[in-house]
C-alpha atoms as a PDB file:
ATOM      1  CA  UNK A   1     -35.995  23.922 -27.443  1.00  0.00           C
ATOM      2  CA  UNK A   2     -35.470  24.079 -31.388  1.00  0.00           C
ATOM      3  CA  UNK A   3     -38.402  23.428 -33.913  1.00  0.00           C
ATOM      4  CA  UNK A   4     -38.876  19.741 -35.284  1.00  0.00           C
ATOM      5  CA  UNK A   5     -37.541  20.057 -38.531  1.00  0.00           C
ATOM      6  CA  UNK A   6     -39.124  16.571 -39.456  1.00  0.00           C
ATOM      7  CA  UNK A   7     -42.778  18.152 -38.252  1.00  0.00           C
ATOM      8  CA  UNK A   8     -42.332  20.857 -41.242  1.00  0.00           C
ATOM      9  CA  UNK A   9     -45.167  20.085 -43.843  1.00  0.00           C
ATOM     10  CA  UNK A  10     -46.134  17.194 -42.172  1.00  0.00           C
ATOM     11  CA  UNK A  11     -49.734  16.134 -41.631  1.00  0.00           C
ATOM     12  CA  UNK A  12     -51.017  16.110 -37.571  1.00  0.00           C
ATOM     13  CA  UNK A  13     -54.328  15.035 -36.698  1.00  0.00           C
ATOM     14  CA  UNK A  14     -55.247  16.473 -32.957  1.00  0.00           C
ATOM     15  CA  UNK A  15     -57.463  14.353 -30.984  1.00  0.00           C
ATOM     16  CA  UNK A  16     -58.966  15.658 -27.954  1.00  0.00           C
ATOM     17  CA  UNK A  17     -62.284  14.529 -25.787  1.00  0.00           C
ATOM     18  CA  UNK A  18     -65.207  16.465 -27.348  1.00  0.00           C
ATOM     19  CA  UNK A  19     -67.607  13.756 -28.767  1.00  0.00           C
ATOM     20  CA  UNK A  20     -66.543  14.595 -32.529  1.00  0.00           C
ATOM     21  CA  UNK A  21     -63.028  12.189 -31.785  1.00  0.00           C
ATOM     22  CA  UNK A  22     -65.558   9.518 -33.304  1.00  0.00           C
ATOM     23  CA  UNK A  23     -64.836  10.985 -36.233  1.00  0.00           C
ATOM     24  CA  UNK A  24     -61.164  10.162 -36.021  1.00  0.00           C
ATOM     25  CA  UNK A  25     -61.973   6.692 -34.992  1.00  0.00           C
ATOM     26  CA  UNK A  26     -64.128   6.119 -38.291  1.00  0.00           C
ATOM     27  CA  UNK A  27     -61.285   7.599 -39.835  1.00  0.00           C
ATOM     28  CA  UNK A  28     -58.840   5.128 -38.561  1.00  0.00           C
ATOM     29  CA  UNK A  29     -60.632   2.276 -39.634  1.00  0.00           C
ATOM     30  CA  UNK A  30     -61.139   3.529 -42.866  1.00  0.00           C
ATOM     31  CA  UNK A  31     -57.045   3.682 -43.657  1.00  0.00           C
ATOM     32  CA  UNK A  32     -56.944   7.910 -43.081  1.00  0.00           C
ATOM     33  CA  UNK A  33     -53.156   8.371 -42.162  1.00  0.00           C
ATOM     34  CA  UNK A  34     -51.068  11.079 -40.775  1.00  0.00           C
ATOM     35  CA  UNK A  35     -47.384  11.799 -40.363  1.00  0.00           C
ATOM     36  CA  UNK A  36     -48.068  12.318 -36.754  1.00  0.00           C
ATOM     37  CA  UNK A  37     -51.472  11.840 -34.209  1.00  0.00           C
ATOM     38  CA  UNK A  38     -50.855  14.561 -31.032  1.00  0.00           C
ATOM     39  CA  UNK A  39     -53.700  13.346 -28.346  1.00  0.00           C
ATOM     40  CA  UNK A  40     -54.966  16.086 -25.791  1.00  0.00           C
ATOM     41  CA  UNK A  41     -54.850  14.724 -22.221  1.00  0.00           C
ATOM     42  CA  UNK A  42     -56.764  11.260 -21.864  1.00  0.00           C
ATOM     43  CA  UNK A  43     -57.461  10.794 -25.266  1.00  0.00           C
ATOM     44  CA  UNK A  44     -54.380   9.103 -25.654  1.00  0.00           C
ATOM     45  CA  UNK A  45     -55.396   6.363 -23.238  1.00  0.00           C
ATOM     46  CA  UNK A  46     -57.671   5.403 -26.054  1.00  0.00           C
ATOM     47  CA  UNK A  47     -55.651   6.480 -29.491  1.00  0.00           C
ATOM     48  CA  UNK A  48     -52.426   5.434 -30.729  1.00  0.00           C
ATOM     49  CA  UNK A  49     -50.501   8.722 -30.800  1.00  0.00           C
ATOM     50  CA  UNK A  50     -46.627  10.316 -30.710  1.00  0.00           C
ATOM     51  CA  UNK A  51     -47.203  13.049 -28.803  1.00  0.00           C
ATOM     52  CA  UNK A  52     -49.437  14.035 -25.554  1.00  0.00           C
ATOM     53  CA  UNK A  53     -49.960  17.701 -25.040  1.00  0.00           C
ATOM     54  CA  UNK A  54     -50.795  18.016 -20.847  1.00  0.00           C
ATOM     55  CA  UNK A  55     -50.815  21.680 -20.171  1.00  0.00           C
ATOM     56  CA  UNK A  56     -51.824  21.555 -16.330  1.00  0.00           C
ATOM     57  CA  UNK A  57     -49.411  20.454 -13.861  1.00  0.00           C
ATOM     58  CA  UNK A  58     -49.355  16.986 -12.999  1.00  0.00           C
ATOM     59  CA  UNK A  59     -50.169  17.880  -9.516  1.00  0.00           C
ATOM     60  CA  UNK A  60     -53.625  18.374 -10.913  1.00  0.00           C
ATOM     61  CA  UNK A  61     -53.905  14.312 -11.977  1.00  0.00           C
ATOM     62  CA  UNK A  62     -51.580  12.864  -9.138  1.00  0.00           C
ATOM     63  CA  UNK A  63     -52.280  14.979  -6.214  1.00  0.00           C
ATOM     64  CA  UNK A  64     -56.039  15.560  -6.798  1.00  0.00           C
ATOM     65  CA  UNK A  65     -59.268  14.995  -7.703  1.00  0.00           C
ATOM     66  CA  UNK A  66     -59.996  18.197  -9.678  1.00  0.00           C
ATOM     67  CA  UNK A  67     -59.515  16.337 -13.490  1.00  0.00           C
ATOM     68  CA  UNK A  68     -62.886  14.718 -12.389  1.00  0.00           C
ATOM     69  CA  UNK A  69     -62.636  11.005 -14.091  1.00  0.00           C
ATOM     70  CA  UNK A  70     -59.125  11.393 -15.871  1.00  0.00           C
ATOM     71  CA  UNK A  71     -57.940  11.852 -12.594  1.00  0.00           C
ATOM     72  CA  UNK A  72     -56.739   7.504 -12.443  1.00  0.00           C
ATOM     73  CA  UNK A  73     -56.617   6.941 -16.406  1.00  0.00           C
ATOM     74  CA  UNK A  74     -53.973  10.190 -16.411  1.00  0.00           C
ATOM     75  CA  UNK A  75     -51.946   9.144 -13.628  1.00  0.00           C
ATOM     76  CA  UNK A  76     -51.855   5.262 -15.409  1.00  0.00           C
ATOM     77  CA  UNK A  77     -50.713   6.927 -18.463  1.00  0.00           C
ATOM     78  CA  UNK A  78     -48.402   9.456 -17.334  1.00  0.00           C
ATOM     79  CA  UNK A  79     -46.918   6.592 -15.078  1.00  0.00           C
ATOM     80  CA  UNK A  80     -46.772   4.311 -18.114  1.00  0.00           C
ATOM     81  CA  UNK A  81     -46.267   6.015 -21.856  1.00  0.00           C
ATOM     82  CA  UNK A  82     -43.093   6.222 -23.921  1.00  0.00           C
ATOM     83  CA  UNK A  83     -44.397   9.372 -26.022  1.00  0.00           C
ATOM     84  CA  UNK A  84     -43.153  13.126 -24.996  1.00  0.00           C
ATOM     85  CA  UNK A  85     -45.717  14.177 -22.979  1.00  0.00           C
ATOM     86  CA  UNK A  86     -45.784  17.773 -23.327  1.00  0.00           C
ATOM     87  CA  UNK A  87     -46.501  20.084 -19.695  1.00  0.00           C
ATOM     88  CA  UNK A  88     -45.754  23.341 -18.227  1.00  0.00           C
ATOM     89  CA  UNK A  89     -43.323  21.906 -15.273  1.00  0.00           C
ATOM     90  CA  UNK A  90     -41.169  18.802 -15.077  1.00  0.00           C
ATOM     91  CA  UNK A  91     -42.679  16.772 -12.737  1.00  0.00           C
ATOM     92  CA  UNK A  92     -40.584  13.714 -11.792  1.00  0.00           C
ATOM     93  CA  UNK A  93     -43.887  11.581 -11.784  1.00  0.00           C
ATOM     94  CA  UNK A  94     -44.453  11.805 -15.344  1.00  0.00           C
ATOM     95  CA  UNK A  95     -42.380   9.047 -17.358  1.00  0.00           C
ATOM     96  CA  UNK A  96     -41.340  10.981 -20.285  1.00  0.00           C
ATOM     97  CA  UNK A  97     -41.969  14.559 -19.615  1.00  0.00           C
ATOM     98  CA  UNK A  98     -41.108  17.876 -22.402  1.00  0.00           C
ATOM     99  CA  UNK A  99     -41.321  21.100 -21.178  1.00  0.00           C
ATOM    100  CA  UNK A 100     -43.198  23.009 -23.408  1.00  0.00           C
ATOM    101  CA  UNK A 101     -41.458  25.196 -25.192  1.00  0.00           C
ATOM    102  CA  UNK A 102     -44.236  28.901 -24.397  1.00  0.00           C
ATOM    103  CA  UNK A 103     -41.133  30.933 -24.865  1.00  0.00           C
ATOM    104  CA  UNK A 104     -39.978  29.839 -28.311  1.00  0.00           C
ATOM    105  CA  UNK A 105     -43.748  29.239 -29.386  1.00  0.00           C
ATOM    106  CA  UNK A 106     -44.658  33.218 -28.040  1.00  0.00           C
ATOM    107  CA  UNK A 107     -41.672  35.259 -29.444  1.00  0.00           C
ATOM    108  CA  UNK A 108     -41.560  33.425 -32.439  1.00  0.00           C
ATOM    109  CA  UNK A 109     -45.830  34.058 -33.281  1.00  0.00           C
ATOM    110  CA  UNK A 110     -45.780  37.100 -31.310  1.00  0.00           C
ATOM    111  CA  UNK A 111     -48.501  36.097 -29.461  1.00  0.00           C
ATOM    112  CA  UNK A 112     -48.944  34.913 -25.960  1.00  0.00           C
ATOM    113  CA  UNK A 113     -53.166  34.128 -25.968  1.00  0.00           C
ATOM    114  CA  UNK A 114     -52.910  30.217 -24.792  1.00  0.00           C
ATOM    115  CA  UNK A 115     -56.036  29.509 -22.408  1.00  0.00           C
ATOM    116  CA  UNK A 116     -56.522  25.798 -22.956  1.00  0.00           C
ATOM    117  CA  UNK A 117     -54.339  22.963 -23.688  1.00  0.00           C
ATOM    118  CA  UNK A 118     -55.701  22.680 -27.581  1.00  0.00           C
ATOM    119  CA  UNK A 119     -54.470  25.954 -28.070  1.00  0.00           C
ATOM    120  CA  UNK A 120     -50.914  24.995 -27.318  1.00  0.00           C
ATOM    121  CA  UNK A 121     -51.107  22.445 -29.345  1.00  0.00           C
ATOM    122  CA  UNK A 122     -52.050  24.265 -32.292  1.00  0.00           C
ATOM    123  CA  UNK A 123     -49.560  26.886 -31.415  1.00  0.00           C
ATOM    124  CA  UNK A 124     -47.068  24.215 -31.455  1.00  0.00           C
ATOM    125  CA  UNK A 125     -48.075  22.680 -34.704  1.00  0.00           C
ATOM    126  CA  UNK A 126     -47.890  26.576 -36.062  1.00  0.00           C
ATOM    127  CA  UNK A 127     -44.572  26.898 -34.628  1.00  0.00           C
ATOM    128  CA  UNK A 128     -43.122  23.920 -36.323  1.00  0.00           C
ATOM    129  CA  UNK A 129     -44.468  24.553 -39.390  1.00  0.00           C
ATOM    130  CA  UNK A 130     -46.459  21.251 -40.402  1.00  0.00           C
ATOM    131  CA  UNK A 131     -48.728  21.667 -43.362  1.00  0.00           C
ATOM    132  CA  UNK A 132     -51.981  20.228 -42.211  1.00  0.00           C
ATOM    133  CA  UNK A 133     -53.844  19.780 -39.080  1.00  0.00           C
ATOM    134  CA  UNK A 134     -57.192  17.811 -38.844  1.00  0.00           C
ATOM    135  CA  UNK A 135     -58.804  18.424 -35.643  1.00  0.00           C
ATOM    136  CA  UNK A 136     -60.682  15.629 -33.862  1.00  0.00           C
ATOM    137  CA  UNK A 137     -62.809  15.831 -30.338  1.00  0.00           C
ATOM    138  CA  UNK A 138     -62.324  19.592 -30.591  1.00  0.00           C
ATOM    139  CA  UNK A 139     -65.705  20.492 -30.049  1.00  0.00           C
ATOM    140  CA  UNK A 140     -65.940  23.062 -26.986  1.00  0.00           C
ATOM    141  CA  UNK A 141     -70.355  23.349 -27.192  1.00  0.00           C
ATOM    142  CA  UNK A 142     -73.056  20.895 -28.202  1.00  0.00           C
ATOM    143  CA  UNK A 143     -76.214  21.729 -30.296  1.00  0.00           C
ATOM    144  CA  UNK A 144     -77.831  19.335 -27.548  1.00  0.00           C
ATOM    145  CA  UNK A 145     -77.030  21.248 -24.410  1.00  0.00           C
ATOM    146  CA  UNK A 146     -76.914  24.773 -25.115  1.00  0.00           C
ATOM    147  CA  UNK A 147     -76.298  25.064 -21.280  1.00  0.00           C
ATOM    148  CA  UNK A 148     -73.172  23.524 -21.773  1.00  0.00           C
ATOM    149  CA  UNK A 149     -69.836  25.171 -23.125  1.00  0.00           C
ATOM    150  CA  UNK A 150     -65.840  24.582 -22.283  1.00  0.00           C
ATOM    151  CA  UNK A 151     -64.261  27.353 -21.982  1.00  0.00           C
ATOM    152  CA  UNK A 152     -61.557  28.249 -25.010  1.00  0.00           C
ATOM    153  CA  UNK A 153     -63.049  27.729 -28.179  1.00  0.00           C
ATOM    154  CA  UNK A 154     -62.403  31.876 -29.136  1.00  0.00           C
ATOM    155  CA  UNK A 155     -58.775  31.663 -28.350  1.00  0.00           C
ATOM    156  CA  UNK A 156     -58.690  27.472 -30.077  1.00  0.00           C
ATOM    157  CA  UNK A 157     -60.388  29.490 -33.293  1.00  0.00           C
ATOM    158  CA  UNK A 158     -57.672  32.415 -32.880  1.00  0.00           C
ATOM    159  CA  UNK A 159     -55.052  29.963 -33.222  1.00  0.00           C
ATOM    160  CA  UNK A 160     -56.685  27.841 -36.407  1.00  0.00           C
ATOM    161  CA  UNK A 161     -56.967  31.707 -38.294  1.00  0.00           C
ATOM    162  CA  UNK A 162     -53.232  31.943 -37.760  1.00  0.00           C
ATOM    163  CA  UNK A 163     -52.582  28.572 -38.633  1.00  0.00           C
ATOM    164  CA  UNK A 164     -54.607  29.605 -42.135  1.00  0.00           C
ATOM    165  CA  UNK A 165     -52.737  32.822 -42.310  1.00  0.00           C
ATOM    166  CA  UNK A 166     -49.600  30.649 -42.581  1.00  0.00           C
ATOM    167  CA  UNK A 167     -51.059  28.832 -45.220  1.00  0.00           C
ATOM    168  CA  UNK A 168     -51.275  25.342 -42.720  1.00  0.00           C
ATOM    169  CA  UNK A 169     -54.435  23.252 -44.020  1.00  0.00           C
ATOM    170  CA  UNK A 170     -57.226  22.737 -41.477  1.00  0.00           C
ATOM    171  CA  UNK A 171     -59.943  20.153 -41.070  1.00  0.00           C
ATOM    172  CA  UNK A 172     -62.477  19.968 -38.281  1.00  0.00           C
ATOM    173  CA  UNK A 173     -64.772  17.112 -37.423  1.00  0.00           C
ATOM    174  CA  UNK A 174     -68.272  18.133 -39.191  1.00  0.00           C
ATOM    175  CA  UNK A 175     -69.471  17.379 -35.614  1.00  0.00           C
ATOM    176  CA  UNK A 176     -67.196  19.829 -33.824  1.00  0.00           C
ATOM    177  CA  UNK A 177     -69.249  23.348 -33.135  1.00  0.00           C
ATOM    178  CA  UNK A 178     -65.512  25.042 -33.759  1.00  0.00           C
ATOM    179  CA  UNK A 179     -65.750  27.322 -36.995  1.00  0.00           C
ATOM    180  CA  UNK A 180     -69.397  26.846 -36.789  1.00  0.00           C
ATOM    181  CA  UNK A 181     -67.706  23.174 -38.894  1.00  0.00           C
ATOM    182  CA  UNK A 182     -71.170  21.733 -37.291  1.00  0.00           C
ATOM    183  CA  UNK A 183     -73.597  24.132 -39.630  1.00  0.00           C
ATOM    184  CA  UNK A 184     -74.605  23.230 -42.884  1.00  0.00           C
ATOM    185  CA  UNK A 185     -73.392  24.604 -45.513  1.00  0.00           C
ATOM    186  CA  UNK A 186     -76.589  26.337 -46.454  1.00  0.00           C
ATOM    187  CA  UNK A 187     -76.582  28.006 -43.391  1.00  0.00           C
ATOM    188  CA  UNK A 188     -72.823  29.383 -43.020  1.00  0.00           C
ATOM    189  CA  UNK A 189     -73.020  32.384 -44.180  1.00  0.00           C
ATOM    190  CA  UNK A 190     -74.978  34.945 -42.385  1.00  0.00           C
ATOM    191  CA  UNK A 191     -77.479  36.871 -44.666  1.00  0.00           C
ATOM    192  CA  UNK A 192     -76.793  34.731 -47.422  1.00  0.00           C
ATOM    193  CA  UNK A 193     -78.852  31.867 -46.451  1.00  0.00           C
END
């Protein structure tokens, strides 16, 4: 697979699942725009988006229970949608299936550190150059349930630093714990406070 030309410089917001995609909702109704919305999994049973970024196999939706309640709303959707739905295999039960392009994406960052779907994503938006990416339902912990943490966030922050080392802008939901976007600025810098 080639880059996107079209992508390069463009603005993407991501929208994942984490409770700071109300954020991109208020945004929506308040006329923010992008070039292009990429929705993580299920999210884009619920947001109007161009791409879908899936990086477990389908088997995981269609032939059990493990994705919990996505398990019916992913199947409906991979069944259903018209957008590139971006996966690791090409499962004839998804509609409109891309393999993701890990080779291309790897070589060309020199990196191979993609434990969680958001990551590819972002890795993707790195590799095709767009200028801005506003990150939505990213959240990975709560301040309410310190008990309670996805796994990823170090390697979904790795790939935000070399999205800023490439001089891509980045926005995160003030709600979203990633970059610590959740602290107030007061507080941010250790020592300093």
């Amino acid at each position: 697979m080639d880059r996107i030309e079209s992508l390069e410089g463009k603005r993407v917001a991501i929208v994942g699942l984490g409770i700071s995609q109300v954020d991109f909702a208020i945004g929506l109704q308040n006329g923010r725009e992008w070039d292009e919305i990429w929705c993580i999994n299920s999210a884009a049973a619920t947001y109007p988006c161009d791409r879908i970024f899936m990086l477990d196999p389908a088997s995981r939706f269609y032939d059990s229970d493990d994705a919990g309640k996505q398990t019916s709303v992913m199947c409906r959707l991979l069944d259903e949608t018209e957008k590139p739905v971006y996966t690791c295999e090409l499962d004839p039960r998804i509609k409109n299936p891309v393999l993701y392009p890990v080779e291309e994406v790897c070589n060309d960052t020199k990196c191979a550190y993609l434990n969680t779907t958001v990551a590819y994503t972002i890795a993707f938006a790195l590799w095709n150059k767009v200028g801005r990416i506003d990150l939505y339902g990213i959240d990975f912990s709560y301040k309410e349930n310190m008990h309670f943490a996805e796994a990823g966030r170090a390697c979904v922050e790795f790939w935000i630093s070399k999205c800023m080392s490439a001089d891509i802008l980045v926005g995160i939901s003030g709600r979203s714990t990633v970059l610590d976007s959740n602290v107030p600025a007061t507080e941010k810098l250790y020592g300093f406070h």
